[in-house]
Protein backbone atom coordinates (compact mmCIF):
# COMPACT_ATOMS: atom_id res chain seq x y z
CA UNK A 1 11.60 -20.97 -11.62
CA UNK A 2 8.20 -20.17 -12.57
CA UNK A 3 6.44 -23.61 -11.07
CA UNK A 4 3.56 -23.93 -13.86
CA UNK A 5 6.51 -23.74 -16.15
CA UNK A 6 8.96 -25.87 -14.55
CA UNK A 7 6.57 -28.81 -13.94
CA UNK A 8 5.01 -28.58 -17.26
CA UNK A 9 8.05 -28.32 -18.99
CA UNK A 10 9.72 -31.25 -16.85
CA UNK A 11 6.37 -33.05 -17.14
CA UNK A 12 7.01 -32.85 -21.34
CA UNK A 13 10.81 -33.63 -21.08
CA UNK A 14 10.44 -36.91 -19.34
CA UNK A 15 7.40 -37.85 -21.80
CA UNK A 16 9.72 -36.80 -24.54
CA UNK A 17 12.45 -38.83 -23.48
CA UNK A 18 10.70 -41.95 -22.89
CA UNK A 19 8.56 -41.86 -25.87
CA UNK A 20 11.60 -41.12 -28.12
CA UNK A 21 9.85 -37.66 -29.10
CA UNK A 22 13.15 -35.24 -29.59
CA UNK A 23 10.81 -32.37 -30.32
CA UNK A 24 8.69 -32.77 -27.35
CA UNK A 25 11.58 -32.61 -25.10
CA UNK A 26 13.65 -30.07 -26.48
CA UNK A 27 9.84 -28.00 -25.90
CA UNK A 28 10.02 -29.07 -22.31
CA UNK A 29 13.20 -27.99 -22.08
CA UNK A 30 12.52 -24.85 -23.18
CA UNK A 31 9.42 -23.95 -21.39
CA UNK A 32 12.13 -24.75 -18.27
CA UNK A 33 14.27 -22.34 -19.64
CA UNK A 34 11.30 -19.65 -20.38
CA UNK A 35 10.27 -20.13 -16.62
CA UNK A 36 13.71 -19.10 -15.35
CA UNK A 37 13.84 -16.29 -17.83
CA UNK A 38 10.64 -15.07 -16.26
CA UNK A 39 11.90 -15.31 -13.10
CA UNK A 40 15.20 -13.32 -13.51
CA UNK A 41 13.18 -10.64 -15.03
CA UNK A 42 10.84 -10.22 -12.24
CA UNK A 43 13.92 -10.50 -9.69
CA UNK A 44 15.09 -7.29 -12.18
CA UNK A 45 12.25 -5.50 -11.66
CA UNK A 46 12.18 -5.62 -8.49
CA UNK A 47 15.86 -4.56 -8.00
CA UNK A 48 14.62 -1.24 -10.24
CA UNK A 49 11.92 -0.71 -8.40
CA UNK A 50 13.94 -0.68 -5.28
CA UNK A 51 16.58 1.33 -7.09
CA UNK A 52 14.56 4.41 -8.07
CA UNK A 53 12.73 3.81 -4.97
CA UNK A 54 16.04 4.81 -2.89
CA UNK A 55 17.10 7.65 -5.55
CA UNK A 56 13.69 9.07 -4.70
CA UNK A 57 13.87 8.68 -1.17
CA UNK A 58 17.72 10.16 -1.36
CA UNK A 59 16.36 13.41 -3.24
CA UNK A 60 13.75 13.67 -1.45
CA UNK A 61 15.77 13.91 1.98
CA UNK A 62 17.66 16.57 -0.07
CA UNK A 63 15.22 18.29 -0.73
CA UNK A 64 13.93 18.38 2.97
CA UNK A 65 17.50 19.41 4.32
CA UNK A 66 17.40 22.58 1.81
CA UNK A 67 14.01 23.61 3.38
CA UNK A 68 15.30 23.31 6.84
CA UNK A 69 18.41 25.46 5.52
CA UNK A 70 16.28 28.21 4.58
CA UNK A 71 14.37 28.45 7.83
CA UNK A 72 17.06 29.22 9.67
């Protein structure tokens, strides 16, 4: 979880819940939620990034074999 986002957000839950303040909790809740969110989308870019990554690097080798066909 995004840390700025998890301790604000746990930072406004716990006010919320000991003030009484449903709205400021359910926020805090949510800006835990948005944190996680962030999170699982960098995690998915990442796993893209790797993926085309390796689809490059497995055309390129193709690519490399072919020339090394035609030399001989």
């Amino acid at each position: 979880m995004s840390l700025k986002d998890d301790i604000s957000g746990k930072a406004k839950e716990v006010t919320g819940k000991v003030t009484g303040d449903q709205e400021l909790e359910a926020k805090g809740k949510a800006q835990q939620l948005a944190g996680d969110v962030k999170d699982k989308i960098a995690e998915a870019k990442d796993d893209i990034g790797d993926a085309v990554n390796k689809g490059l690097d497995t055309v390129r080798d193709g690519l490399n074999d072919k020339d090394e066909e035609k030399k001989r």
